[in-house]
C-alpha atoms as a PDB file:
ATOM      1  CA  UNK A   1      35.407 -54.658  -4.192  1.00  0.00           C
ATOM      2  CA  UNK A   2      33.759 -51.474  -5.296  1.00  0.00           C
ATOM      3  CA  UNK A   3      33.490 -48.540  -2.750  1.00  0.00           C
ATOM      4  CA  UNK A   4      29.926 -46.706  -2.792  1.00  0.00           C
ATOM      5  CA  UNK A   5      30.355 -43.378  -0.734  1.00  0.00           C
ATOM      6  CA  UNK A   6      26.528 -42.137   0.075  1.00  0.00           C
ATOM      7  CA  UNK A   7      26.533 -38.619   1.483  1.00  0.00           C
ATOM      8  CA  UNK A   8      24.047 -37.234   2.917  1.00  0.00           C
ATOM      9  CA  UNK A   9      22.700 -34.084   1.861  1.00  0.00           C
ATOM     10  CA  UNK A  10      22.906 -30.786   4.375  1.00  0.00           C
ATOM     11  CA  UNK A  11      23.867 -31.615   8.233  1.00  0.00           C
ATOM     12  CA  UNK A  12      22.275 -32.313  11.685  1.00  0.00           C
ATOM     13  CA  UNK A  13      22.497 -28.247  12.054  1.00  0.00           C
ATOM     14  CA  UNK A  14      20.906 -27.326   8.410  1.00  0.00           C
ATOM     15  CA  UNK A  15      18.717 -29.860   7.683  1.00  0.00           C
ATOM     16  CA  UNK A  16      17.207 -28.678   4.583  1.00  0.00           C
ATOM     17  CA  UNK A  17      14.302 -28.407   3.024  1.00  0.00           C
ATOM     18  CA  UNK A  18      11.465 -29.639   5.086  1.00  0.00           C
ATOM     19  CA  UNK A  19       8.273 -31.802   3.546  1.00  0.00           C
ATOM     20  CA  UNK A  20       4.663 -31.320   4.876  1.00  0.00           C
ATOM     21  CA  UNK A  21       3.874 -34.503   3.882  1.00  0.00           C
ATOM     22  CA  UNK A  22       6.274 -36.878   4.576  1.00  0.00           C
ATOM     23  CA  UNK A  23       6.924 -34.668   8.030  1.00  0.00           C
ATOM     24  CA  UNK A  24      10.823 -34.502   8.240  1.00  0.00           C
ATOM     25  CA  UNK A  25      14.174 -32.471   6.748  1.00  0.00           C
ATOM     26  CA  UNK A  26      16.037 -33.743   3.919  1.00  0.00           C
ATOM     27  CA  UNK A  27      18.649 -35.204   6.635  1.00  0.00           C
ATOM     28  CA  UNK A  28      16.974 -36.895   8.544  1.00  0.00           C
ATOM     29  CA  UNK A  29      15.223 -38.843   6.066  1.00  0.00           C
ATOM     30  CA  UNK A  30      18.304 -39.226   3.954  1.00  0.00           C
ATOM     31  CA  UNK A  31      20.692 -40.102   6.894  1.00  0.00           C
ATOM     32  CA  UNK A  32      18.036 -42.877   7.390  1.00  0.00           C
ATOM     33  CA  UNK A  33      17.738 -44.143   3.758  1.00  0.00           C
ATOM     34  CA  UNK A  34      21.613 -43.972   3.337  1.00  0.00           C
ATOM     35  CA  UNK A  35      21.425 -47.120   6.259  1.00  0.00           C
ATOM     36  CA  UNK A  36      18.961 -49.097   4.560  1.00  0.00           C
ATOM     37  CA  UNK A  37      21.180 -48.832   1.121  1.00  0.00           C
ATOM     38  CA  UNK A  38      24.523 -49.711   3.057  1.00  0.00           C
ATOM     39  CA  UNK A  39      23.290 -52.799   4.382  1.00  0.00           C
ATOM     40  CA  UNK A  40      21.617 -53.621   0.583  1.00  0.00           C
ATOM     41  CA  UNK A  41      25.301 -52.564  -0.928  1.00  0.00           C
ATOM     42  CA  UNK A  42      27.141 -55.333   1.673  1.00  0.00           C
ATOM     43  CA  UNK A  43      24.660 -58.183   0.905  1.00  0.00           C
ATOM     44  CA  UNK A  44      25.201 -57.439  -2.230  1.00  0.00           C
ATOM     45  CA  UNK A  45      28.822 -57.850  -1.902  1.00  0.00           C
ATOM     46  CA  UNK A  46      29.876 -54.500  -2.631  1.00  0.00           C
ATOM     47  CA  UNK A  47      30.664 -51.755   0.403  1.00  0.00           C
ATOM     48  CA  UNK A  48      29.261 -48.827   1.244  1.00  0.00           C
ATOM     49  CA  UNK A  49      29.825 -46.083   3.814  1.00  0.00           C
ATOM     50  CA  UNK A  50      27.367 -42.920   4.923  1.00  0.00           C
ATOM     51  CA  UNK A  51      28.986 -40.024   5.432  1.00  0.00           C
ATOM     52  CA  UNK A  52      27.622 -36.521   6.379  1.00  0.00           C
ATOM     53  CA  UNK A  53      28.913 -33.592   6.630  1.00  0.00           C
ATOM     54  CA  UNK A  54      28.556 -32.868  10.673  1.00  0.00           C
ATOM     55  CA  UNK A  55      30.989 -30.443  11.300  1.00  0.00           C
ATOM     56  CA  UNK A  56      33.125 -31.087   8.537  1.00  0.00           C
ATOM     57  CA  UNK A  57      33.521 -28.760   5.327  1.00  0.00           C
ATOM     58  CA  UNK A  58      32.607 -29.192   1.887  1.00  0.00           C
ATOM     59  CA  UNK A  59      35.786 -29.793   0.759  1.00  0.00           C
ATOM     60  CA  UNK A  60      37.084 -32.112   3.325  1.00  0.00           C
ATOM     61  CA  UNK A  61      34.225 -34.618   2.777  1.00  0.00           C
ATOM     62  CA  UNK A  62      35.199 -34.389  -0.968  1.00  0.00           C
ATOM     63  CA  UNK A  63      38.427 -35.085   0.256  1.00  0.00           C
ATOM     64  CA  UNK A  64      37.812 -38.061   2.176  1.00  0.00           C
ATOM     65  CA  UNK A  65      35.162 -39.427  -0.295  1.00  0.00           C
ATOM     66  CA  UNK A  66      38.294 -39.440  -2.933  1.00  0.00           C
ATOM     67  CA  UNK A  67      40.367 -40.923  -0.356  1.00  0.00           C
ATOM     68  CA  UNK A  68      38.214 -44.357   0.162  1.00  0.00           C
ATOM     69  CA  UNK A  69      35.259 -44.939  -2.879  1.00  0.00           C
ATOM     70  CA  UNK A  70      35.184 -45.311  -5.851  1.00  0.00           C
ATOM     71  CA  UNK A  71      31.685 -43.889  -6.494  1.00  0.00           C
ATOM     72  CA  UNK A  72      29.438 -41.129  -4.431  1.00  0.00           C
ATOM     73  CA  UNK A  73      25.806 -40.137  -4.643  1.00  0.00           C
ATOM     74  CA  UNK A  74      24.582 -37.348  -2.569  1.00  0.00           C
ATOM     75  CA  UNK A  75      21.428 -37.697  -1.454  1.00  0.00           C
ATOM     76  CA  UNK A  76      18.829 -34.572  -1.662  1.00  0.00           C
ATOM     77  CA  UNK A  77      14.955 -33.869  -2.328  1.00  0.00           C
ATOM     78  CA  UNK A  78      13.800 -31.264  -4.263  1.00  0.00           C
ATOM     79  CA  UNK A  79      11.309 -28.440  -2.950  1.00  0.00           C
ATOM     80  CA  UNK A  80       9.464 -25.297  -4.537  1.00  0.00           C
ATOM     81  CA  UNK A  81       8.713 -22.032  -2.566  1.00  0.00           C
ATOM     82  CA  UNK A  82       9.281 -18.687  -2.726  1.00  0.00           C
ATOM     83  CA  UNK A  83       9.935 -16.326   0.553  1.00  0.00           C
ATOM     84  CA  UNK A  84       7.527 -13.145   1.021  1.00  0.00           C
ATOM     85  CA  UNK A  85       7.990 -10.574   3.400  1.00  0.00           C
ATOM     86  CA  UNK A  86       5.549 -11.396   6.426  1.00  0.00           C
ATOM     87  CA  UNK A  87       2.406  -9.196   6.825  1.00  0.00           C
ATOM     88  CA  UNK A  88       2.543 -10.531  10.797  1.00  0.00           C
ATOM     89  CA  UNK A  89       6.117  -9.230  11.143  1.00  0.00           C
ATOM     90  CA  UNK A  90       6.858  -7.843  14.426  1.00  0.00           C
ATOM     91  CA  UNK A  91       3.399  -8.923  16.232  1.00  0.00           C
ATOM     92  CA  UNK A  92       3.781 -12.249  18.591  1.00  0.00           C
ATOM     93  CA  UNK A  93       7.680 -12.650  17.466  1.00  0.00           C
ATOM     94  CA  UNK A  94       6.747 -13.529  13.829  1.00  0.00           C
ATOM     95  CA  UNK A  95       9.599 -13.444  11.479  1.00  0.00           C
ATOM     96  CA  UNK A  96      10.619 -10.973   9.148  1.00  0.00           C
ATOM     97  CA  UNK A  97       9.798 -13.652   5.855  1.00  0.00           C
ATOM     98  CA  UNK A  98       7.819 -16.592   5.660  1.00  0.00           C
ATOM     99  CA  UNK A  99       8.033 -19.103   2.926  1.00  0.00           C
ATOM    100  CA  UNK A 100       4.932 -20.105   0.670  1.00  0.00           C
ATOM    101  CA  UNK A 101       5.211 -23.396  -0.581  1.00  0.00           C
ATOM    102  CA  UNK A 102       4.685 -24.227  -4.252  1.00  0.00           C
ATOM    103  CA  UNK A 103       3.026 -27.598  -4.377  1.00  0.00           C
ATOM    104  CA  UNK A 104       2.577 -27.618  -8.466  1.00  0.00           C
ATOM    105  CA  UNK A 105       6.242 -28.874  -9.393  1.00  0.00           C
ATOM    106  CA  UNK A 106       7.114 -32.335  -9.077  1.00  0.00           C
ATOM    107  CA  UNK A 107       9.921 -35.114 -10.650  1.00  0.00           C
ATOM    108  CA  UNK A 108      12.884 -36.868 -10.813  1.00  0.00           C
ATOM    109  CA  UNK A 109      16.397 -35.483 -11.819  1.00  0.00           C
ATOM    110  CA  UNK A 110      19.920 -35.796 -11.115  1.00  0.00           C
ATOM    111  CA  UNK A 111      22.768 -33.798 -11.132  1.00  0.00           C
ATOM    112  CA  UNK A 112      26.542 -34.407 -12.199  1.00  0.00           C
ATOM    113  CA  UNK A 113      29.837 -32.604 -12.871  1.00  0.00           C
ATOM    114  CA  UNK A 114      31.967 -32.281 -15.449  1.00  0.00           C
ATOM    115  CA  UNK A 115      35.043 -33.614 -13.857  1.00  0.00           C
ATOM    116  CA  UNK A 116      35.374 -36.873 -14.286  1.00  0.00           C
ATOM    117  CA  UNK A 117      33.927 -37.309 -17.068  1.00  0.00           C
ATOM    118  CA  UNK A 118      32.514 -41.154 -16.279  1.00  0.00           C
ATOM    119  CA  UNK A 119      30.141 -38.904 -13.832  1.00  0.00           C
ATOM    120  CA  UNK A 120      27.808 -38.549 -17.232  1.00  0.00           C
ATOM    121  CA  UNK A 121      27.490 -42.278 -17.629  1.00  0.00           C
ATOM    122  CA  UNK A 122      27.000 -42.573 -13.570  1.00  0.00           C
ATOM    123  CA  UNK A 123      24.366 -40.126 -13.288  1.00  0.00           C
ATOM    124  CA  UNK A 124      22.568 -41.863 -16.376  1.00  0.00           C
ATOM    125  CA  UNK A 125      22.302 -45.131 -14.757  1.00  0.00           C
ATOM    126  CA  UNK A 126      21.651 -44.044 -11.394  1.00  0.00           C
ATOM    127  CA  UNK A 127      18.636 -41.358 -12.905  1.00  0.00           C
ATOM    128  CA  UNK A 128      17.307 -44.941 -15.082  1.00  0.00           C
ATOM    129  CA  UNK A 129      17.498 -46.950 -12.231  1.00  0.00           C
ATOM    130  CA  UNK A 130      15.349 -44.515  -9.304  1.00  0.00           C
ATOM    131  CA  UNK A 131      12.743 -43.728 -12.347  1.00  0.00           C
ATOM    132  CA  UNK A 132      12.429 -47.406 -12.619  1.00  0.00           C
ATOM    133  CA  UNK A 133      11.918 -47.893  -8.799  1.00  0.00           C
ATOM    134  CA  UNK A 134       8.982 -45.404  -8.764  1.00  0.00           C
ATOM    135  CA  UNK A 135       7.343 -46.275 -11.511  1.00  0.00           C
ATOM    136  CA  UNK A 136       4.137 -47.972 -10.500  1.00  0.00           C
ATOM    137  CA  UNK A 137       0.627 -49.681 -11.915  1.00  0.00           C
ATOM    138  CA  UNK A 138      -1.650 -47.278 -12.900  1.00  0.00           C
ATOM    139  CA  UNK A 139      -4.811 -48.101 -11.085  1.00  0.00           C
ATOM    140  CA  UNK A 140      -6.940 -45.775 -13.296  1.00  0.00           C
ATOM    141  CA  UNK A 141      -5.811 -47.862 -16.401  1.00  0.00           C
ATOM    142  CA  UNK A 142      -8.376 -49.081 -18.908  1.00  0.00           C
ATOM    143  CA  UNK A 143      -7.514 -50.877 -21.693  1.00  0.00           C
ATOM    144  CA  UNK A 144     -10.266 -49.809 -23.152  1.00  0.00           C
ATOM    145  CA  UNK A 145      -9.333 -46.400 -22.851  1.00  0.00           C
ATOM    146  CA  UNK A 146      -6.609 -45.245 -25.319  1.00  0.00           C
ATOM    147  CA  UNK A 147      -5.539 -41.869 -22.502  1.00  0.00           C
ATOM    148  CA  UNK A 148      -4.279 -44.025 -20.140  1.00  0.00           C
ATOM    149  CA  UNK A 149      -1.184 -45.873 -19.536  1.00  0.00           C
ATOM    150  CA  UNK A 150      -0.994 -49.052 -17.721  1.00  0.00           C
ATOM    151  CA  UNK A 151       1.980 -47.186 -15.550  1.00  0.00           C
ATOM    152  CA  UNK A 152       2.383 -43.942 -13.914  1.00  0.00           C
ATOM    153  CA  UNK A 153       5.784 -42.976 -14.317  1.00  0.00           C
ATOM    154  CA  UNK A 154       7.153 -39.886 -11.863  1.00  0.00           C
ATOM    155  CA  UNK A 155       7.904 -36.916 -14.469  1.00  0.00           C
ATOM    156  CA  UNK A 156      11.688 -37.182 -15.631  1.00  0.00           C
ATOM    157  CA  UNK A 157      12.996 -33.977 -14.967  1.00  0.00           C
ATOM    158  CA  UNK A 158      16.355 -35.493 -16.821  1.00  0.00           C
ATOM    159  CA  UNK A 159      20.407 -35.683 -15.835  1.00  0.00           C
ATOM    160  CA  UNK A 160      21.835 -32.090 -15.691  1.00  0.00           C
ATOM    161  CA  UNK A 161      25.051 -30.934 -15.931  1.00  0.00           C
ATOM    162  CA  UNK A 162      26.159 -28.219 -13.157  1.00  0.00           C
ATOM    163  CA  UNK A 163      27.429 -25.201 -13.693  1.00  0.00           C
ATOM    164  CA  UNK A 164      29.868 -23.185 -11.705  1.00  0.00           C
ATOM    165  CA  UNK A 165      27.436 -21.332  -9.420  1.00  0.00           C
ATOM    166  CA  UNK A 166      24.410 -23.808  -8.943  1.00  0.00           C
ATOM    167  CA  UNK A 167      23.486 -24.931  -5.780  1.00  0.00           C
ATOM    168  CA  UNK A 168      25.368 -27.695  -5.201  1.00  0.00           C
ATOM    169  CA  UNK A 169      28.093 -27.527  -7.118  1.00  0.00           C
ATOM    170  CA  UNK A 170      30.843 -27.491  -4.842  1.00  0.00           C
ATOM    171  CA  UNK A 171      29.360 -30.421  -3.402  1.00  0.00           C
ATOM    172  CA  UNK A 172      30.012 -32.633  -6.644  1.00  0.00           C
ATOM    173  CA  UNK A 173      33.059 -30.475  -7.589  1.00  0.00           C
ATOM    174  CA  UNK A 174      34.781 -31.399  -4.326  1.00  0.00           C
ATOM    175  CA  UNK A 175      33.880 -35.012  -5.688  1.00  0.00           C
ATOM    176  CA  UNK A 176      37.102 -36.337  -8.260  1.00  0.00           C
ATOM    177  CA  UNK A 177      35.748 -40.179  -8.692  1.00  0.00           C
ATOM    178  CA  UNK A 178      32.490 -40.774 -10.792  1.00  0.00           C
ATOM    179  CA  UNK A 179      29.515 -39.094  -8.577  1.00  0.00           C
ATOM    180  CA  UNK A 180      25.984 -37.549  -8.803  1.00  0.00           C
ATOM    181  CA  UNK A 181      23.484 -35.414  -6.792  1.00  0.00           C
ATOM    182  CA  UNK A 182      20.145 -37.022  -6.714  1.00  0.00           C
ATOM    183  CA  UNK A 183      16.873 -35.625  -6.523  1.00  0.00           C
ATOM    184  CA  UNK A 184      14.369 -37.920  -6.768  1.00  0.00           C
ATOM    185  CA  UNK A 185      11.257 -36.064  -5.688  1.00  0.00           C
ATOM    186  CA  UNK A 186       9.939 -32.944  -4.888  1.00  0.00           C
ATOM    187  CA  UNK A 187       9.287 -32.692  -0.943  1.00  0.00           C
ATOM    188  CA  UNK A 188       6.740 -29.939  -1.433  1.00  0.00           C
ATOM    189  CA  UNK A 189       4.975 -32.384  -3.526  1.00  0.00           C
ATOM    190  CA  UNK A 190       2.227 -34.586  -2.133  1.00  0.00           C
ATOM    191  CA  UNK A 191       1.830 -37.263  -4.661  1.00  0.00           C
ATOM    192  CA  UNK A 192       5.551 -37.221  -5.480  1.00  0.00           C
ATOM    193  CA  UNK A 193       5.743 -37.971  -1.435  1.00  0.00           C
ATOM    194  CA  UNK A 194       3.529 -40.566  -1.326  1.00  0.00           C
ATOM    195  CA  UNK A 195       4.930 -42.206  -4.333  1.00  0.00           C
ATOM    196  CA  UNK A 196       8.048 -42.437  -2.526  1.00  0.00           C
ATOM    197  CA  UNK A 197       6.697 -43.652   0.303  1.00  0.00           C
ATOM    198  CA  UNK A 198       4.910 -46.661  -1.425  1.00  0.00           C
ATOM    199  CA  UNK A 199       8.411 -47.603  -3.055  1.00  0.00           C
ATOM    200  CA  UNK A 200      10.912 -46.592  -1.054  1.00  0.00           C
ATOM    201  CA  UNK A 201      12.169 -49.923  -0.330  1.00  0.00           C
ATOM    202  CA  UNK A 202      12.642 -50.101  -4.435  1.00  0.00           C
ATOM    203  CA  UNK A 203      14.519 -47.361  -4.484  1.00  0.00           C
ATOM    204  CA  UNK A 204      16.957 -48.310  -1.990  1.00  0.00           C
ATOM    205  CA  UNK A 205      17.454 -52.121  -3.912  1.00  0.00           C
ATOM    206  CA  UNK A 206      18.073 -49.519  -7.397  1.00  0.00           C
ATOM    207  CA  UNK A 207      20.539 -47.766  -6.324  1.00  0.00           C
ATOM    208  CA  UNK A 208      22.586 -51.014  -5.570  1.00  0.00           C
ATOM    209  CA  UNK A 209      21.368 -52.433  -9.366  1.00  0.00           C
ATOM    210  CA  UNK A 210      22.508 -49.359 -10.984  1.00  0.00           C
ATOM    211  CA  UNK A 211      25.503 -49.035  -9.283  1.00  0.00           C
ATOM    212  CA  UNK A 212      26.037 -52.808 -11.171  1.00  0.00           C
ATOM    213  CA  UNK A 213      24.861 -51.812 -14.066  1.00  0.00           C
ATOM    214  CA  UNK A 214      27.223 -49.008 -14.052  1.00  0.00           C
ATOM    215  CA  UNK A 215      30.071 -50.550 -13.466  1.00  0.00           C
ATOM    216  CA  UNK A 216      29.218 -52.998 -16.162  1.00  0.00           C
ATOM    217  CA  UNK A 217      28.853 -50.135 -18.729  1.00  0.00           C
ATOM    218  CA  UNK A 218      31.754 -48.487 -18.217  1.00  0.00           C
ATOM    219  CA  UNK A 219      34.012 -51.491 -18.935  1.00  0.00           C
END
């Protein structure tokens, strides 16, 4: 039986980067999805276990995710900003910086390390599957019109490899079984949100189908 390990990104102390519009941390909302996948993973006959990193290092979850699965996707959303120094600082206990949110950037990527090298392959399936899942109908579509598209596809930011240094890499380096880091939206993105939103139930059901196709692949 194959062993999915789905961590979730950051902790119940650092939650992450926070989204206006869908009104929650990255752990949180992850921690929650991660639940809905395990129970599509076990009717699908495969297992699956959450695991977060509460208390626990980096390393040791890398550690026990080697120990038990046989596959691992961390779970993150992506989010622009930029911190400025605060013009309020020191009135009414305002802090030092504040962050400005950049809503402009939006997409899908995901994230893989070099070691194993199967991670390629996995990240590739896994990336096919969740750009599948929230691709939708384009309601603005005309066939009459040759501009438009009869879908609207989320823009595919591609399958990266990390380098020693990113953020994130010792999460996936910790990782020694085929594993990615997946970002499949950009939190400080309202329509990448919302998108989500509509399909999240989708996205849940592809990670199970790519996990399948993956393993069929790598044969």
């Amino acid at each position: 039986m194959i062993k999915v390990a789905l961590i979730v990104g950051h902790s119940e102390a650092s939650k992450g980067a926070y989204s206006a519009s869908l009104q929650t941390h990255e752990y949180p909302l992850w921690k929650e999805v991660a639940l809905e996948a395990c129970r599509e993973f076990r009717e699908t006959g495969l297992d699956a276990k959450v695991i977060t990193r509460d208390g626990i290092s980096i390393e040791k979850v890398g550690e026990m995710v080697n120990e038990w699965a046989d596959l691992a996707i961390e779970l993150h959303f992506n989010s622009s900003g930029k911190k400025i120094k605060n013009p309020q600082f020191g009135h009414n206990n305002q802090p030092e910086y504040i962050t400005i949110t950049d809503i402009t950037p939006s997409g899908c990527e995901t994230l893989y390390d070099a070691d194993p090298v199967d991670s390629k392959l996995f990240a590739q399936t896994i990336h096919n599957g969740i750009l599948k899942s929230l691709t939708e109908a384009n309601p603005n579509y005309s066939e009459f019109r040759k501009d438009t598209n009869p879908w609207s596809k989320p823009k595919d930011r591609g399958v990266k490899l990390m380098d020693q240094g990113d953020r994130g890499y010792r999460n996936l380096h910790s990782v020694k079984i085929p594993s990615c880091l997946i970002e499949p939206f950009f939190g400080s993105n309202a329509r990448d949100c919302q998108r989500f939103k509509r399909n999240r139930a989708q996205f849940t059901r592809a990670l199970v189908s790519s996990v399948l196709t993956y393993k069929i692949l790598s044969k």
